[in-house]
Protein backbone atom coordinates (compact mmCIF):
# COMPACT_ATOMS: atom_id res chain seq x y z
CA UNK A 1 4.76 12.69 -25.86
CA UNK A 2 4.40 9.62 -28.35
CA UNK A 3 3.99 6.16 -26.99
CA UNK A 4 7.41 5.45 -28.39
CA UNK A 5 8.90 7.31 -25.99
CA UNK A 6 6.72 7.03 -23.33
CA UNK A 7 7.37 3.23 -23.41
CA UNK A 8 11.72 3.80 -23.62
CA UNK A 9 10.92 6.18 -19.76
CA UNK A 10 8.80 3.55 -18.35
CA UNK A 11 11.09 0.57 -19.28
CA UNK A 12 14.41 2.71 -18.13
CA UNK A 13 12.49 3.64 -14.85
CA UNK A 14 11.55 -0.59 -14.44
CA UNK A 15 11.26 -2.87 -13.02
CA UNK A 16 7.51 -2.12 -12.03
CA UNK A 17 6.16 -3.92 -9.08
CA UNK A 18 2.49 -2.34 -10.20
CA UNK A 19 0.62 -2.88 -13.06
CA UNK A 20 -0.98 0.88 -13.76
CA UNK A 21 -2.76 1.95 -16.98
CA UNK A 22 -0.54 4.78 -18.81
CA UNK A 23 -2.27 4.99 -22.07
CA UNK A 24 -4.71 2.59 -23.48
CA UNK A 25 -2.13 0.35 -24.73
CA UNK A 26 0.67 1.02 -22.67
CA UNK A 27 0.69 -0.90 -19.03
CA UNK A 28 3.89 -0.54 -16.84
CA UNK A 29 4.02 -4.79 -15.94
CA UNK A 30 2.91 -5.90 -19.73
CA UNK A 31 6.58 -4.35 -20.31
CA UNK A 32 8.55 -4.17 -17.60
CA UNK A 33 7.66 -6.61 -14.55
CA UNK A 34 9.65 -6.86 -11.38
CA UNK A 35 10.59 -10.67 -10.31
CA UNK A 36 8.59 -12.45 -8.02
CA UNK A 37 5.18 -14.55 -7.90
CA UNK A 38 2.88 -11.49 -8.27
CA UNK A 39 0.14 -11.93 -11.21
CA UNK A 40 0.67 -9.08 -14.02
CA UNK A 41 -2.17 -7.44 -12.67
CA UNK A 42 -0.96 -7.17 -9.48
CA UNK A 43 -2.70 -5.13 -7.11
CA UNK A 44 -5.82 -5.62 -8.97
CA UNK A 45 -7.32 -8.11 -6.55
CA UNK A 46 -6.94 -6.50 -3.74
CA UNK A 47 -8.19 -3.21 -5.23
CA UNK A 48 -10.93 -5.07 -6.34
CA UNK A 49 -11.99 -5.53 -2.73
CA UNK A 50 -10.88 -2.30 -1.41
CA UNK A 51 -12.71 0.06 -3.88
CA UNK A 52 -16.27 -1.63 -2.86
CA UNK A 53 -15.05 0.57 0.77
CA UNK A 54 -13.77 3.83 -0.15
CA UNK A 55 -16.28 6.44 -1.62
CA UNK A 56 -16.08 7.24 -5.15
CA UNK A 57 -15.35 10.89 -4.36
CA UNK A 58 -12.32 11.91 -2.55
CA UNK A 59 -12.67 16.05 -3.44
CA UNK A 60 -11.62 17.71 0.55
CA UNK A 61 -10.38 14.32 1.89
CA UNK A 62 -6.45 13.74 2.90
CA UNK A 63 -5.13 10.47 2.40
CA UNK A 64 -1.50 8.86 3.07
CA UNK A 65 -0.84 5.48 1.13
CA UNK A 66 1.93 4.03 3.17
CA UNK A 67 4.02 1.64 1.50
CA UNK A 68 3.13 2.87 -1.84
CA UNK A 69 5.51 1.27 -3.88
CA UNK A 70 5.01 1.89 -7.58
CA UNK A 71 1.80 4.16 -6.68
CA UNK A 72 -1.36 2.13 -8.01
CA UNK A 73 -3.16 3.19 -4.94
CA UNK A 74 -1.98 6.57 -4.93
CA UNK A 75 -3.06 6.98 -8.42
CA UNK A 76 -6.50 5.79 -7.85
CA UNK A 77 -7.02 7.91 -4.51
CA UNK A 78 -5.58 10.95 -6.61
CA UNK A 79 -8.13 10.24 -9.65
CA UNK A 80 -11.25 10.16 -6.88
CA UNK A 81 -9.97 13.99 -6.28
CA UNK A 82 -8.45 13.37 -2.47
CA UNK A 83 -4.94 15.13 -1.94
CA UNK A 84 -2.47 12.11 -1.53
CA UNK A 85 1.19 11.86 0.62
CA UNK A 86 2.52 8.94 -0.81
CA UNK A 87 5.62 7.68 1.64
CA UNK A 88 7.87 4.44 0.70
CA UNK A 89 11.43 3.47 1.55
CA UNK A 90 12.62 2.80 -1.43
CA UNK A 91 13.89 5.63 -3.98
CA UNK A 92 13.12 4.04 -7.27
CA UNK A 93 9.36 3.51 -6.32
CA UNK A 94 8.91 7.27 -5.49
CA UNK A 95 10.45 7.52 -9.01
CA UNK A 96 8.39 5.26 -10.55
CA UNK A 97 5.19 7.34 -9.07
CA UNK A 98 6.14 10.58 -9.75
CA UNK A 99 7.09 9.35 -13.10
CA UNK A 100 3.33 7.91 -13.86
CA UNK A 101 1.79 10.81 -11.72
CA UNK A 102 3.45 13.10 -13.84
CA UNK A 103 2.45 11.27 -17.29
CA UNK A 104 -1.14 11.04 -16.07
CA UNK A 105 -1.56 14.61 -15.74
CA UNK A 106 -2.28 13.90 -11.17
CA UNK A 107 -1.03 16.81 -9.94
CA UNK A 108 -2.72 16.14 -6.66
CA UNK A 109 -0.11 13.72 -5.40
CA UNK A 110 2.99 14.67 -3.12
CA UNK A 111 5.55 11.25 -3.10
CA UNK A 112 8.34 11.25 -0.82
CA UNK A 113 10.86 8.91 0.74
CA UNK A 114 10.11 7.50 3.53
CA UNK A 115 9.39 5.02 6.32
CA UNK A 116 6.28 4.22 9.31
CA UNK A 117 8.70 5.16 11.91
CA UNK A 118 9.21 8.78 9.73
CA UNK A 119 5.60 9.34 10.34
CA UNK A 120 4.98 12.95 12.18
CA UNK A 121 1.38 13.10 14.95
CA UNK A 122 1.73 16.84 13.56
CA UNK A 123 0.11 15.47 10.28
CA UNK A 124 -3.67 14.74 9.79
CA UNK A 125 -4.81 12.13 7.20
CA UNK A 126 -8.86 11.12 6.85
CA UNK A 127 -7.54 7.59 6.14
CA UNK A 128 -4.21 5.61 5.85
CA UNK A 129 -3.99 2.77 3.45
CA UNK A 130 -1.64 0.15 5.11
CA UNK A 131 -0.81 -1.68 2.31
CA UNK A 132 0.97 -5.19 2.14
CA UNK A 133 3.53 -3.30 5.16
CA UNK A 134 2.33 -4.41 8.22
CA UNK A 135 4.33 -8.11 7.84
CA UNK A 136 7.85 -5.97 6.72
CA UNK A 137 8.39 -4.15 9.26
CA UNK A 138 11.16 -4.71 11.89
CA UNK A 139 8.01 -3.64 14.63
CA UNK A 140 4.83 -4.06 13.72
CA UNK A 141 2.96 -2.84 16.70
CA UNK A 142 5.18 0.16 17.05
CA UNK A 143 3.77 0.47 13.10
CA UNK A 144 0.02 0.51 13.99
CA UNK A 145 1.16 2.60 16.73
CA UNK A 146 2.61 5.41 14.63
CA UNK A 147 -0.55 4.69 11.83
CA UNK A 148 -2.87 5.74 14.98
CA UNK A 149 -1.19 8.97 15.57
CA UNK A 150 -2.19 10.31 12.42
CA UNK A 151 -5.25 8.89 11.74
CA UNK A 152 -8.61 7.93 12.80
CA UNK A 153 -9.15 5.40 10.34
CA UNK A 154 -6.76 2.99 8.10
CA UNK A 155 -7.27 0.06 5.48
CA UNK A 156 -4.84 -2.41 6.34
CA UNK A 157 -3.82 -5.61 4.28
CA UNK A 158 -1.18 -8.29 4.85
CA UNK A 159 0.03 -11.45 5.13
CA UNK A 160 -1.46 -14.00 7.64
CA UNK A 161 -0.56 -17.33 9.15
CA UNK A 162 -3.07 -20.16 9.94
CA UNK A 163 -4.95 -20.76 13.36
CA UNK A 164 -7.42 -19.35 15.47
CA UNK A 165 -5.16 -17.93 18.29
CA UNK A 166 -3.52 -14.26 18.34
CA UNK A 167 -0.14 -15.05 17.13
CA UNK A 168 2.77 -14.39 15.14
CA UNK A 169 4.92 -16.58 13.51
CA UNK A 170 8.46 -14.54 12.74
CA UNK A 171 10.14 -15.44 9.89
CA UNK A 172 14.26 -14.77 9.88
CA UNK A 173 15.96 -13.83 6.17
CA UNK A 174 16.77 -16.02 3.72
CA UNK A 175 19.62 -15.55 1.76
CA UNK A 176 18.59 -15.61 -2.16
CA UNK A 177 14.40 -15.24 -0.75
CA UNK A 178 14.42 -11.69 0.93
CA UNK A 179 16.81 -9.84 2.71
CA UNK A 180 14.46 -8.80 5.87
CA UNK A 181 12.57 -10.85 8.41
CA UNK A 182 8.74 -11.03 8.10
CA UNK A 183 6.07 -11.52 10.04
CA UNK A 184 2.94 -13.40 9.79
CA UNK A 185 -0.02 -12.88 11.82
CA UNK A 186 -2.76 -14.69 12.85
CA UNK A 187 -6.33 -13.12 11.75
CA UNK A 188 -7.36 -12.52 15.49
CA UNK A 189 -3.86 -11.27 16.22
CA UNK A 190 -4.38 -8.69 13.58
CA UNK A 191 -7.81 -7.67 14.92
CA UNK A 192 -5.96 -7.39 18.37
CA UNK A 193 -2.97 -5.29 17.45
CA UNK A 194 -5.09 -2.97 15.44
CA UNK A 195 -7.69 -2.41 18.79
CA UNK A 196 -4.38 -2.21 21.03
CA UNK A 197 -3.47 0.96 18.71
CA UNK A 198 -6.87 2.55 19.30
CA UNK A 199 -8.64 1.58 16.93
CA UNK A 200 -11.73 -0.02 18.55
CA UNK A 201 -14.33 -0.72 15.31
CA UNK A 202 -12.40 -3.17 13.20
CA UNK A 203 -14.42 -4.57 10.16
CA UNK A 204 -12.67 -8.20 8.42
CA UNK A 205 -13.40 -7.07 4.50
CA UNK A 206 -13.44 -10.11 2.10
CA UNK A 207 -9.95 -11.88 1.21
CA UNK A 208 -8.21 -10.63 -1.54
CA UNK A 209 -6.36 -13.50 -2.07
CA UNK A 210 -5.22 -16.71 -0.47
CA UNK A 211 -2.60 -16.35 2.68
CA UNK A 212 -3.87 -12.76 2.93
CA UNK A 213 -6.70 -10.52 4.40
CA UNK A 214 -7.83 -7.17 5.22
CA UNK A 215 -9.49 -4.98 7.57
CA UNK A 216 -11.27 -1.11 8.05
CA UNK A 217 -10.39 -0.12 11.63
CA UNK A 218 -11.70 3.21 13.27
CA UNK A 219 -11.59 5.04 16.46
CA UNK A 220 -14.67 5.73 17.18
């Protein structure tokens, strides 16, 4: 297919929340960004950190990106060789990944719609990436719970709030801001939900941005 029409499918399927590579010269948020603060990059930096974690090859391995969104993590567990379940709530994202799966010739990706609470302890996954979900959800230890029961380890990132004590600061929707309520942990109260789920090795990886951090936890 020529880039002509390439580009008329990716701007009908828009807009895209991730910035992936299609061709050379075609990249979904050069032409068709969603709204919001996000860089037209975005998730490079916190790609950047994670790939320094996650071996190079995937060939045997099972992984679950949860949250996916437009797929940028998907596609670059997929293109290491792992078999990938891609799961997020919203329809148009699964379309938008199938869509750029599809294009990229990844055959090795299954995307469905879905949420945390959907999440089955009959499935097995060698790692869970926990992307920018953790602060969206209506219950976030009930989350890490349900991460847990399918999983021995997962590569969480989210959004944090100041201070040095195990907390959460809730924030209620705002009209015209976002529709849900959000929550924003401390660091430590991160490290302490994820140990409460059974994971008892948690690693703090480098910031990938201001406002935000991320973790490796295991059961070991």
């Amino acid at each position: 297919m020529n880039e002509a029409k390439l580009k008329e499918q990716l701007i009908a399927l828009g807009p895209w929340f991730h910035q992936i590579e299609i061709t050379p010269t075609l990249r979904t948020r050069d032409i068709a960004p969603s709204p919001g603060p996000q860089p037209t990059d975005h998730p490079v930096s916190r790609w950047n950190i994670l790939k320094n974690y996650i071996p190079d090859n995937l060939a045997g391995k099972r992984v679950l990106d949860l949250g996916s969104a437009d797929g940028f993590f998907s596609i670059e567990m997929a293109r290491r060789g792992a078999q990938v379940v891609a799961i997020d709530a919203a329809p148009k994202m699964i379309a938008r990944l199938n869509w750029a799966a599809q294009t990229l010739g990844l055959r090795n990706i299954l995307a469905k719609v879905g949420t945390v609470e959907d999440l089955n302890n009959r499935e097995r996954y060698d790692f869970v990436l926990f992307i920018a979900v953790l602060y969206h959800l209506k219950n976030p230890l009930l989350g890490l719970e349900k991460v847990a029961s399918v999983t021995d380890t997962v590569y969480l990132e989210t959004a944090i709030h100041d201070g040095k004590e195990p907390y959460m600061y809730f924030k209620p929707p705002q009209p015209g801001v976002h529709q849900i309520p959000k929550w924003f942990p401390t660091k430590s109260c991160v490290v302490d939900m994820l140990k409460f789920s059974g994971f008892n090795h948690v690693e703090t990886l480098p910031d990938p941005m201001e406002s935000r951090a991320m973790y490796m936890a295991a059961r070991q």
